[in-house]
PDB file of N, CA and C in Angstrom:
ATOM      1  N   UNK A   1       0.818  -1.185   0.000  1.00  0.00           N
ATOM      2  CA  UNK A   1       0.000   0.000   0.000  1.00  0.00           C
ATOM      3  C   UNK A   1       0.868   1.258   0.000  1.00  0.00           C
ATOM      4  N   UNK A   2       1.999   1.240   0.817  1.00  0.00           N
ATOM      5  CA  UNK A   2       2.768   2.295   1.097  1.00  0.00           C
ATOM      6  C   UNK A   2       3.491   2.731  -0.490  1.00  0.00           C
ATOM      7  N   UNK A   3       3.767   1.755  -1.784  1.00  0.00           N
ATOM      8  CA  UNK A   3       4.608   1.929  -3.101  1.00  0.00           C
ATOM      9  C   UNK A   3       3.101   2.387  -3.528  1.00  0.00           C
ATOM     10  N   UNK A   4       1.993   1.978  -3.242  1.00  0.00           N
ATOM     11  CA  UNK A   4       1.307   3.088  -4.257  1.00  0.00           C
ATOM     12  C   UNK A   4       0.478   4.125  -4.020  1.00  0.00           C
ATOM     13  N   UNK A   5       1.150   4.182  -2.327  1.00  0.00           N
ATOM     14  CA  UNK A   5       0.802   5.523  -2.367  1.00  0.00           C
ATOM     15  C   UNK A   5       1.840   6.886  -3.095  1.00  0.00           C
ATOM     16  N   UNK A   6       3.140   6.099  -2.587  1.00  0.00           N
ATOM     17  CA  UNK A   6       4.232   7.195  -2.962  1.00  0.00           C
ATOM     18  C   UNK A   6       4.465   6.839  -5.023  1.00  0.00           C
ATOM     19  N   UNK A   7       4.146   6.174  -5.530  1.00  0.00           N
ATOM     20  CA  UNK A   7       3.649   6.100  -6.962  1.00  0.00           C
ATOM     21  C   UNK A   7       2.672   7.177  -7.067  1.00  0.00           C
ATOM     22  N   UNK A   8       1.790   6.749  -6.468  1.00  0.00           N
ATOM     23  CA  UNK A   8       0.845   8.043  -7.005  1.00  0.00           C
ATOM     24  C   UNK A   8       0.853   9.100  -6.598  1.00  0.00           C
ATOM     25  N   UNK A   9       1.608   9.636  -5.757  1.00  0.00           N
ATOM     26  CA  UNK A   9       2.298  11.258  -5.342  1.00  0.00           C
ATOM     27  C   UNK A   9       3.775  11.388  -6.268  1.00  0.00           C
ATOM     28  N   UNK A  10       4.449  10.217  -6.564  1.00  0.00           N
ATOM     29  CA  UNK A  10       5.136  10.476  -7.135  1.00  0.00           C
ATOM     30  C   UNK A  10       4.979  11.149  -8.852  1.00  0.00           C
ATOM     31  N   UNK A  11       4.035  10.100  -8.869  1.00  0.00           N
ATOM     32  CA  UNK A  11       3.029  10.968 -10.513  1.00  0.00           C
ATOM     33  C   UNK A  11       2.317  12.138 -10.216  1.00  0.00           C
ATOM     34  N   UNK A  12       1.849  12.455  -9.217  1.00  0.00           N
ATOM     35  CA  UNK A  12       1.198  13.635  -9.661  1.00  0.00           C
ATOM     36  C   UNK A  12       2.410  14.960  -9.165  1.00  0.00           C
ATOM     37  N   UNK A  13       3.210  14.771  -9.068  1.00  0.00           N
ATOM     38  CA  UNK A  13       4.398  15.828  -8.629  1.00  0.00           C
ATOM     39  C   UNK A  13       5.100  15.718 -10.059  1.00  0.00           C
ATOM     40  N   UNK A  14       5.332  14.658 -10.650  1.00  0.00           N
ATOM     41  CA  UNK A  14       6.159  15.372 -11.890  1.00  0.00           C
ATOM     42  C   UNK A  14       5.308  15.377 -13.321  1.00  0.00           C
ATOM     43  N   UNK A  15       3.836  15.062 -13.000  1.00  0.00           N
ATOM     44  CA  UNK A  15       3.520  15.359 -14.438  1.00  0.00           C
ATOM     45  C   UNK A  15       3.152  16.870 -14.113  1.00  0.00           C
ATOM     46  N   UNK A  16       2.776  17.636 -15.686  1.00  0.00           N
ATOM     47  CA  UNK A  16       2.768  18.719 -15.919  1.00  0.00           C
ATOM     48  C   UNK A  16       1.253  18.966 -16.787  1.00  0.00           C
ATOM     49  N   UNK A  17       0.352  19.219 -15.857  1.00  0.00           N
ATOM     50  CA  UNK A  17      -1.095  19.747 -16.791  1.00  0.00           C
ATOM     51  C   UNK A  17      -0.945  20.977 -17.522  1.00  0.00           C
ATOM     52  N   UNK A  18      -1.386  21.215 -18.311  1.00  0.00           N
ATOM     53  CA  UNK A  18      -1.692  22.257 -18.887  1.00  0.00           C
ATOM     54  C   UNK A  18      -2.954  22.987 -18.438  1.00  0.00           C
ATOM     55  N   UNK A  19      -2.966  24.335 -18.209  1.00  0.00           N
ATOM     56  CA  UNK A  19      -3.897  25.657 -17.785  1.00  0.00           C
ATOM     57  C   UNK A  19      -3.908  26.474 -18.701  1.00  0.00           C
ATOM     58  N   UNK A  20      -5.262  26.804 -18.610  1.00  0.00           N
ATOM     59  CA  UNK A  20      -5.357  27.953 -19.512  1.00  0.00           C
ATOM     60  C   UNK A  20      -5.350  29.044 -18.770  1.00  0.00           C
ATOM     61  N   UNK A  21      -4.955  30.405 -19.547  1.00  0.00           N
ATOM     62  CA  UNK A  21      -4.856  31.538 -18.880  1.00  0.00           C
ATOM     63  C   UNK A  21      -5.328  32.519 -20.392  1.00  0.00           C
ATOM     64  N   UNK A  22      -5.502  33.796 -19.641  1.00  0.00           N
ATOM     65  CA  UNK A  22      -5.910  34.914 -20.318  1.00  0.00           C
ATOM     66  C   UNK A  22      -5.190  36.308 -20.107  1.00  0.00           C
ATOM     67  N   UNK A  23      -4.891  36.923 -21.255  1.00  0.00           N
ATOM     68  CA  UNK A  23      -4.045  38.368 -20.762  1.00  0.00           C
ATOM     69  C   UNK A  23      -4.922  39.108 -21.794  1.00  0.00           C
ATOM     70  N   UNK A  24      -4.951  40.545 -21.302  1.00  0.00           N
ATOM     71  CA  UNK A  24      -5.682  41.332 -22.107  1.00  0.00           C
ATOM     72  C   UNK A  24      -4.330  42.674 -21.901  1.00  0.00           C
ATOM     73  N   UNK A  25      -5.213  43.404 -23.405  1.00  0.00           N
ATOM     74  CA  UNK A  25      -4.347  44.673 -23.534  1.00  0.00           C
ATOM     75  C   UNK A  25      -2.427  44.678 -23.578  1.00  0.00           C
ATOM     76  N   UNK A  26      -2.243  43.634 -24.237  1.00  0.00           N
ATOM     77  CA  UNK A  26      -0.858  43.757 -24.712  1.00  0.00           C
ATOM     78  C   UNK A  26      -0.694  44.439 -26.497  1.00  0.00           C
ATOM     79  N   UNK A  27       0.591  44.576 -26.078  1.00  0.00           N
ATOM     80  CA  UNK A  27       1.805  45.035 -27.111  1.00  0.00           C
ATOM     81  C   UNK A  27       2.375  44.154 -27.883  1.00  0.00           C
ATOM     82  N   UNK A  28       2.547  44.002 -29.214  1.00  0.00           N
ATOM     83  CA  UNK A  28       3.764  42.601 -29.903  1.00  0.00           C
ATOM     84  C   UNK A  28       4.706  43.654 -30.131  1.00  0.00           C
ATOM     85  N   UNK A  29       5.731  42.972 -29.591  1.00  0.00           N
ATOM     86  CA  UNK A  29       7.142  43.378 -29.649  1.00  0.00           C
ATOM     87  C   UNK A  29       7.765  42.643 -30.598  1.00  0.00           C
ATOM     88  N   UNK A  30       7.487  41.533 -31.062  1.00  0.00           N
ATOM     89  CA  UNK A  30       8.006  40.666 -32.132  1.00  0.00           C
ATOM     90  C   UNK A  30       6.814  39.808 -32.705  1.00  0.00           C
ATOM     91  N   UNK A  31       7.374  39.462 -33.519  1.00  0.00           N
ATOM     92  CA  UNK A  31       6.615  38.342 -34.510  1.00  0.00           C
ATOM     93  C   UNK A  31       7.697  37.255 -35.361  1.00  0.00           C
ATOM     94  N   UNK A  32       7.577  35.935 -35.317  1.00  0.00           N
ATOM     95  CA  UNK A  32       8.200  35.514 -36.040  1.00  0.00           C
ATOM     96  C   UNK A  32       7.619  34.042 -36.998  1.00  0.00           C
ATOM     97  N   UNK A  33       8.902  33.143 -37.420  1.00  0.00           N
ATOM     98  CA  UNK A  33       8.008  31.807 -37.539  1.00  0.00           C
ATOM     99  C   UNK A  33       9.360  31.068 -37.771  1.00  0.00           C
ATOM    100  N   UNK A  34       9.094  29.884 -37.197  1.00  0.00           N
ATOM    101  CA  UNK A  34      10.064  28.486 -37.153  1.00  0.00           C
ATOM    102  C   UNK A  34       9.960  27.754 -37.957  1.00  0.00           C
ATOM    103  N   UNK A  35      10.476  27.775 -39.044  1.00  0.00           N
ATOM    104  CA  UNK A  35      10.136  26.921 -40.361  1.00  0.00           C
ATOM    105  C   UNK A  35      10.968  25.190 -40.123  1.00  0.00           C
ATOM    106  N   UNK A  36      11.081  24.979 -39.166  1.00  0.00           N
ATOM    107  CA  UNK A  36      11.667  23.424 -38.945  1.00  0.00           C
ATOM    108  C   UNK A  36      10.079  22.909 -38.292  1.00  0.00           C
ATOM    109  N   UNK A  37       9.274  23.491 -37.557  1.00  0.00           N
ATOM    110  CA  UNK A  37       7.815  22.519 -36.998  1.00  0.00           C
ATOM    111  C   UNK A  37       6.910  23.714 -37.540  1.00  0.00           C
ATOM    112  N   UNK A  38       6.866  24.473 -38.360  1.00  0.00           N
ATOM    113  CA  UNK A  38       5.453  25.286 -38.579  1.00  0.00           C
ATOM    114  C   UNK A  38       4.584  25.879 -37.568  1.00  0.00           C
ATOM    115  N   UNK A  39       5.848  26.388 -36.316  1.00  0.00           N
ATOM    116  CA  UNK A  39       5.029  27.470 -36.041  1.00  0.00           C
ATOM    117  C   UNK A  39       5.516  28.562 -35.564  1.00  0.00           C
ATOM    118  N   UNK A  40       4.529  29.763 -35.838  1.00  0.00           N
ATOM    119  CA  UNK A  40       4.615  31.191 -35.322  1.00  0.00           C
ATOM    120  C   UNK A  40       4.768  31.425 -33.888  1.00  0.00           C
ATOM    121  N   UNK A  41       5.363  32.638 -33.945  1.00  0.00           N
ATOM    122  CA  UNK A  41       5.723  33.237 -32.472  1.00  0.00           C
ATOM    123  C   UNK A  41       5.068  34.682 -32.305  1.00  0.00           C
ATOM    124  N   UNK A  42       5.023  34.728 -30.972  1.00  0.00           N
ATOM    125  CA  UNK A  42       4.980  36.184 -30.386  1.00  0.00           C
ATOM    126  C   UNK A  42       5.490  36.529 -29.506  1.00  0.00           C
ATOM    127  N   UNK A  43       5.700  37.704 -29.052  1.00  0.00           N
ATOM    128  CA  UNK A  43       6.384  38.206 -27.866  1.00  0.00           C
ATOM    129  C   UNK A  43       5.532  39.726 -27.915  1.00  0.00           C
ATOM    130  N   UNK A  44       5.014  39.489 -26.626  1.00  0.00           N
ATOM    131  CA  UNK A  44       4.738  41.129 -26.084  1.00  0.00           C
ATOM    132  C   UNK A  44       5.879  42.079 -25.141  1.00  0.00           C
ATOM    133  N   UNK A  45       5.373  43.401 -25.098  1.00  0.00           N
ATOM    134  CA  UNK A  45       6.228  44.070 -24.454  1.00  0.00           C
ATOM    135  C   UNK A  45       6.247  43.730 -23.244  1.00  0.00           C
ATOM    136  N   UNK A  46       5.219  43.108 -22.634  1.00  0.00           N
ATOM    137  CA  UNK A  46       4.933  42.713 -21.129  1.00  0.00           C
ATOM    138  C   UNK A  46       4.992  41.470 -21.203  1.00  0.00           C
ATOM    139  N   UNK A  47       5.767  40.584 -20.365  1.00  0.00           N
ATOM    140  CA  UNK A  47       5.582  39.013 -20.298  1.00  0.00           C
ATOM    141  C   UNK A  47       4.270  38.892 -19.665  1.00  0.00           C
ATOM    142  N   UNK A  48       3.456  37.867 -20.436  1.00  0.00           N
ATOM    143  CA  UNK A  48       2.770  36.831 -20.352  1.00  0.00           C
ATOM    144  C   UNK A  48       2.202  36.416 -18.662  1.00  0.00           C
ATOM    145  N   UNK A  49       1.397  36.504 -18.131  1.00  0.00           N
ATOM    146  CA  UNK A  49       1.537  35.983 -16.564  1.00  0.00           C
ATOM    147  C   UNK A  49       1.240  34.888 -16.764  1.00  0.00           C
ATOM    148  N   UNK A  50       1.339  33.581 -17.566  1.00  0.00           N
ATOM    149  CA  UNK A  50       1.045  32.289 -17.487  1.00  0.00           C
ATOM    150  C   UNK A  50       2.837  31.850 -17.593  1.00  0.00           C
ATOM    151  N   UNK A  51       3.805  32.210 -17.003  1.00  0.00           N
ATOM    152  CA  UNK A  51       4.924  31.618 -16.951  1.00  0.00           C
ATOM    153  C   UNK A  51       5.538  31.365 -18.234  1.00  0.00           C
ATOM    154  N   UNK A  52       5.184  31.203 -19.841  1.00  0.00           N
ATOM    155  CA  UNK A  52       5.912  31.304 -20.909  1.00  0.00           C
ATOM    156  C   UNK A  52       7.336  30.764 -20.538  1.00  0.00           C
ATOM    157  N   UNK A  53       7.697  30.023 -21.062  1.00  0.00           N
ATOM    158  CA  UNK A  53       9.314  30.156 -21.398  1.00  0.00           C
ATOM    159  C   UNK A  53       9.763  31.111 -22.366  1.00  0.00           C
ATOM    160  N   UNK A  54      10.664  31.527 -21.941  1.00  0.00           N
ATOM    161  CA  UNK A  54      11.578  32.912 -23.001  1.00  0.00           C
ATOM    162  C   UNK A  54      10.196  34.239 -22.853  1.00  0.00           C
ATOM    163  N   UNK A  55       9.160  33.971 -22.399  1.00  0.00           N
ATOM    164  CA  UNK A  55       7.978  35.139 -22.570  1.00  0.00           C
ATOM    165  C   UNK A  55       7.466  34.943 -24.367  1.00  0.00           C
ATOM    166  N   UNK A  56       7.588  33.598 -24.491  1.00  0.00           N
ATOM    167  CA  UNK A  56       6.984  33.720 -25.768  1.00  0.00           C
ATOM    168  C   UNK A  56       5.523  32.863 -26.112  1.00  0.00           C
ATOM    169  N   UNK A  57       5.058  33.340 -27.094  1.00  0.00           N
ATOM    170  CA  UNK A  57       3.531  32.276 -27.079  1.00  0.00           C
ATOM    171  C   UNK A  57       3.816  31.967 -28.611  1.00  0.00           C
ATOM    172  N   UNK A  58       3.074  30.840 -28.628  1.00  0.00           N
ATOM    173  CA  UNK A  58       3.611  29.877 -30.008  1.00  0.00           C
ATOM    174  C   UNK A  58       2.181  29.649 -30.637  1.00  0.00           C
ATOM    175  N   UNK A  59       2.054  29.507 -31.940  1.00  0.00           N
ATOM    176  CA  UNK A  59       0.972  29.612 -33.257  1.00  0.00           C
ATOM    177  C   UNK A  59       1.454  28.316 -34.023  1.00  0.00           C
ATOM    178  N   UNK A  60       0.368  27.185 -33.942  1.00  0.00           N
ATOM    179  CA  UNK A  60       0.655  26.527 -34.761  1.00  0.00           C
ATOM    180  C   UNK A  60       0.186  27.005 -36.333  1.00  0.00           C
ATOM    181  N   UNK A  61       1.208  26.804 -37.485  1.00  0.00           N
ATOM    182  CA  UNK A  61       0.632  27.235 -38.709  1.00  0.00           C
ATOM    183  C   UNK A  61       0.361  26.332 -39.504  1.00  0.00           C
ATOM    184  N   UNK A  62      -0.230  25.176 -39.000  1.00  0.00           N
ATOM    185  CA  UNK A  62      -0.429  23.516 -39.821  1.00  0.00           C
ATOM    186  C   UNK A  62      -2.367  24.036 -39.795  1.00  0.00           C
ATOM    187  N   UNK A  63      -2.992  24.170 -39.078  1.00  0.00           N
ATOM    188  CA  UNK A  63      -4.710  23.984 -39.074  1.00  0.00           C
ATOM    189  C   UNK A  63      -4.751  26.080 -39.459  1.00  0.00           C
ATOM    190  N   UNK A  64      -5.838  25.799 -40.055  1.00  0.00           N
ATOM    191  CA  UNK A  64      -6.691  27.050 -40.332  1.00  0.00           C
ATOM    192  C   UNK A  64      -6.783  27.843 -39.286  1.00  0.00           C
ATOM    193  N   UNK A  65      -7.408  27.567 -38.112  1.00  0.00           N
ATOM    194  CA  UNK A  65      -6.993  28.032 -36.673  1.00  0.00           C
ATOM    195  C   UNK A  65      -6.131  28.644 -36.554  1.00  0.00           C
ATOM    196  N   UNK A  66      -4.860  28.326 -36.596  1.00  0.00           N
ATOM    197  CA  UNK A  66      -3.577  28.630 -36.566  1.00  0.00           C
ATOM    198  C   UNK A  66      -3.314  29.626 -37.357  1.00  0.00           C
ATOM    199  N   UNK A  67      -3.168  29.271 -39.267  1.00  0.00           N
ATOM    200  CA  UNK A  67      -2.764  30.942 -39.488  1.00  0.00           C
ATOM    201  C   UNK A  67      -3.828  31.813 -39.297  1.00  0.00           C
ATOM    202  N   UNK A  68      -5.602  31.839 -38.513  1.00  0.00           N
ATOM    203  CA  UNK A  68      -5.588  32.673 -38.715  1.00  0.00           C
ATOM    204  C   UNK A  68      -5.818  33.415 -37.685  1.00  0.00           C
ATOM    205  N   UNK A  69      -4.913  33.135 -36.683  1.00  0.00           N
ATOM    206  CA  UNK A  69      -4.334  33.593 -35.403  1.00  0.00           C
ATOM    207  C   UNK A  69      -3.234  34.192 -35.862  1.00  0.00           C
ATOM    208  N   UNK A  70      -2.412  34.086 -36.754  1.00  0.00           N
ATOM    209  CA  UNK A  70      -1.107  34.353 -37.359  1.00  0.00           C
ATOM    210  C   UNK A  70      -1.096  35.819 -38.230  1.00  0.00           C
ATOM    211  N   UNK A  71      -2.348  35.281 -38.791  1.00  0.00           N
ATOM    212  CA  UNK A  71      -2.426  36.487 -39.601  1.00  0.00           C
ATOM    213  C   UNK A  71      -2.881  37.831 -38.766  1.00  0.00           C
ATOM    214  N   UNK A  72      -4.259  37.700 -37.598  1.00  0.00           N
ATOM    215  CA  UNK A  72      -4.494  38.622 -36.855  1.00  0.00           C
ATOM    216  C   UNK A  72      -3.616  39.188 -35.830  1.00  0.00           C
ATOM    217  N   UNK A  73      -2.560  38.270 -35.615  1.00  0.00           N
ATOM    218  CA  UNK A  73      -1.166  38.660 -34.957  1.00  0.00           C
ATOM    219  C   UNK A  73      -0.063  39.633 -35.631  1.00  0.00           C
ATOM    220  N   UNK A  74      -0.068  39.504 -37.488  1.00  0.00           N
ATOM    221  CA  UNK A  74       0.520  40.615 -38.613  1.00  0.00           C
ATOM    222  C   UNK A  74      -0.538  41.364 -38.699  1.00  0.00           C
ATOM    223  N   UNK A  75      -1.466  41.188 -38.610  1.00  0.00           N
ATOM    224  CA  UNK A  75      -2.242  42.246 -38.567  1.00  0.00           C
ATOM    225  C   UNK A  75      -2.188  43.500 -38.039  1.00  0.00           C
ATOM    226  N   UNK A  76      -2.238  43.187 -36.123  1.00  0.00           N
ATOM    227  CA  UNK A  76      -1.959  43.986 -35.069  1.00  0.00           C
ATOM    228  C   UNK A  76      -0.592  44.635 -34.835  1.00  0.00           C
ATOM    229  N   UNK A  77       0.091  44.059 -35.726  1.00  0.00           N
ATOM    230  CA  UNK A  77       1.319  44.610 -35.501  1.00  0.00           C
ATOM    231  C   UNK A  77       1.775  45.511 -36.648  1.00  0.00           C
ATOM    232  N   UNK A  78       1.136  45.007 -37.705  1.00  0.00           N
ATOM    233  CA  UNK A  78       1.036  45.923 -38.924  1.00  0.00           C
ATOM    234  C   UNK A  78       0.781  47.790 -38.466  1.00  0.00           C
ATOM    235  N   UNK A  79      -0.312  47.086 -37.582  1.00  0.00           N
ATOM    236  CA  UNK A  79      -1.197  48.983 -37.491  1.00  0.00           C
ATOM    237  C   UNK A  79      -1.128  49.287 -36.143  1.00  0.00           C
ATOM    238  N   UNK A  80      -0.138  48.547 -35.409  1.00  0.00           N
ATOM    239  CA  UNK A  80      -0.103  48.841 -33.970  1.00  0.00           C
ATOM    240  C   UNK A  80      -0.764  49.154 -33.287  1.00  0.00           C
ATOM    241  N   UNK A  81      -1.635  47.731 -33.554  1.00  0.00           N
ATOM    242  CA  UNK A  81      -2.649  47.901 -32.896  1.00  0.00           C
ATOM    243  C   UNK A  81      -2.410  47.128 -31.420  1.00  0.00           C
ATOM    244  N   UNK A  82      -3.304  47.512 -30.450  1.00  0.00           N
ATOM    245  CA  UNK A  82      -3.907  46.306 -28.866  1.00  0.00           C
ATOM    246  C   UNK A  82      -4.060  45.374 -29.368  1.00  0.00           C
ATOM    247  N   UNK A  83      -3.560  44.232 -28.159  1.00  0.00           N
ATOM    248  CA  UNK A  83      -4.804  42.810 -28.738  1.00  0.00           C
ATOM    249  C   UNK A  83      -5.113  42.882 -27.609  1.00  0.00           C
ATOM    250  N   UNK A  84      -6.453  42.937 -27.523  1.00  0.00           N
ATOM    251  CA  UNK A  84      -7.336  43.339 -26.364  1.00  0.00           C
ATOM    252  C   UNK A  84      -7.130  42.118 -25.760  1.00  0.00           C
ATOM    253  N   UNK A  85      -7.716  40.944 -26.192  1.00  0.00           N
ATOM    254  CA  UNK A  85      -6.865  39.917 -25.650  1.00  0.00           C
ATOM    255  C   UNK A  85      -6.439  38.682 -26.127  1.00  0.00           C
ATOM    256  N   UNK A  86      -5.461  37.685 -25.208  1.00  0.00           N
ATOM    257  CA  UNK A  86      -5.304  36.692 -25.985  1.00  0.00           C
ATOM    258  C   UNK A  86      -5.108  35.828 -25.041  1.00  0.00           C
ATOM    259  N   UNK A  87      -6.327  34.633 -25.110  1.00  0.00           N
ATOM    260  CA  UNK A  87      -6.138  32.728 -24.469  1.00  0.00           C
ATOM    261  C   UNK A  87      -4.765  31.891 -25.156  1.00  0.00           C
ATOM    262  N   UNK A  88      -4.639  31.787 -24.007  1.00  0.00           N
ATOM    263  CA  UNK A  88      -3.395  30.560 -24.653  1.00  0.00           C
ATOM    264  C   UNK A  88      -3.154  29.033 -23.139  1.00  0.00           C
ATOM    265  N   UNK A  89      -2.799  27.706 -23.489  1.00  0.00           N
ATOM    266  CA  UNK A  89      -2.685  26.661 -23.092  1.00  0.00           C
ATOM    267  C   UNK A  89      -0.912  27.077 -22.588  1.00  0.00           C
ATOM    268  N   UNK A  90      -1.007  26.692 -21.204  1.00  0.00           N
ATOM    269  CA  UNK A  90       0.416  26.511 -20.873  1.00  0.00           C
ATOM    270  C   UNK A  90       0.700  25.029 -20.727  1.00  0.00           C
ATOM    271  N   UNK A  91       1.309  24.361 -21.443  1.00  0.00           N
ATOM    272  CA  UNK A  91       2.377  23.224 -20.739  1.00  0.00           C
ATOM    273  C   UNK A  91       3.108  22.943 -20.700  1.00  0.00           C
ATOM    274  N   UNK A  92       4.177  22.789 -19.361  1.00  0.00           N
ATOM    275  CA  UNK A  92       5.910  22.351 -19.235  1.00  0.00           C
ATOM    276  C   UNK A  92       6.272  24.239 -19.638  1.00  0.00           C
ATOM    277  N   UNK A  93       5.602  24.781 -19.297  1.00  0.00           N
ATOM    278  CA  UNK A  93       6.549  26.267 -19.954  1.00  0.00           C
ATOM    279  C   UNK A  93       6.282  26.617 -21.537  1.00  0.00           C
ATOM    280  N   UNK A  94       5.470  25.588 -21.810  1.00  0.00           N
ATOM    281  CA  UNK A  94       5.129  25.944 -23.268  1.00  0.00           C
ATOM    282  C   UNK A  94       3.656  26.736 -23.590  1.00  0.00           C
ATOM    283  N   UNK A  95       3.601  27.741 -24.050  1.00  0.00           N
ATOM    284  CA  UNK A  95       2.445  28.498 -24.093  1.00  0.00           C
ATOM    285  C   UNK A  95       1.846  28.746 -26.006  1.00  0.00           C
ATOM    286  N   UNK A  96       0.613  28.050 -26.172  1.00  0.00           N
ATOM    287  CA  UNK A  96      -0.241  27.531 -27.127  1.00  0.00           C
ATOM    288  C   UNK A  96      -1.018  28.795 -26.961  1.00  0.00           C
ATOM    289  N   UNK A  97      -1.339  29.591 -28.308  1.00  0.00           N
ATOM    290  CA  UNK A  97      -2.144  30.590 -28.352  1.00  0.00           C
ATOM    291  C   UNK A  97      -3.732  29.874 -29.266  1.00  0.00           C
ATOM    292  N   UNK A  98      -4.721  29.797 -28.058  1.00  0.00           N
ATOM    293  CA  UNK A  98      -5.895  29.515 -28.729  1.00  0.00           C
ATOM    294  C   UNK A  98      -7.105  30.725 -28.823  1.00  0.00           C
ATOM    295  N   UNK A  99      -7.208  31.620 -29.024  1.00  0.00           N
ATOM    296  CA  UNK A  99      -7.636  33.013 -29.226  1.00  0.00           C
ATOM    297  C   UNK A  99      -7.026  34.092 -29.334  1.00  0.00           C
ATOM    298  N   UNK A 100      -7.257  34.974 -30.025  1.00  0.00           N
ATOM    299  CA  UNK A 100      -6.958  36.151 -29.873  1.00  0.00           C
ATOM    300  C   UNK A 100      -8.210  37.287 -30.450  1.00  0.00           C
ATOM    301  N   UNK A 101      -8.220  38.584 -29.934  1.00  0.00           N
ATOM    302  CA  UNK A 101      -8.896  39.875 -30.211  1.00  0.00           C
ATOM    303  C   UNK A 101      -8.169  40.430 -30.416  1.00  0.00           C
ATOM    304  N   UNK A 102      -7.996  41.720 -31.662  1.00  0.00           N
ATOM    305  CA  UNK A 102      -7.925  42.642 -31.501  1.00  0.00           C
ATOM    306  C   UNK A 102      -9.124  44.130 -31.703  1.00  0.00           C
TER     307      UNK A 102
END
């Protein structure tokens, strides 16, 4: 009884769920894209409060979804504009952009 208890504290201490979080009223300070896995980047002037690694949020550009999160991301940055806001999935430090407004 005692191996599965510490098994199952031991699993739930090193896996890593993913959370969603929400930021409103940022800045893109960059824009880019990773042509080795197909996807886009961002970076605001303000890091992210969902922990980001590097403060960056990532765009997949494989599903429709994706560029056209990509595109409203050149968009906003085109005309400097707000993105009033933007949902994104954190996991392991990795931050998945699944909405955006501008």
């Amino acid at each position: 009884m005692k191996k599965l208890l510490c098994s199952v504290a031991c699993a739930f201490l090193f896996t890593s769920p993913a959370w969603a979080v929400i930021d409103a009223n940022r800045t893109i300070s960059r824009v880019g894209v990773q042509n080795t896995n197909s996807t886009a980047y961002v970076q605001f002037t303000v890091a992210p409060s969902g922990g980001c690694n590097y403060d960056i949020l990532y765009v997949s550009l494989t599903t429709d979804a994706g560029r056209a999160n990509y595109a409203l991301l050149l968009t906003a940055q085109a005309n400097r504009s707000t993105i009033k806001r933007v949902d994104y999935s954190v996991s392991s430090g990795t931050c998945t952009i699944n909405l955006i407004e501008i």
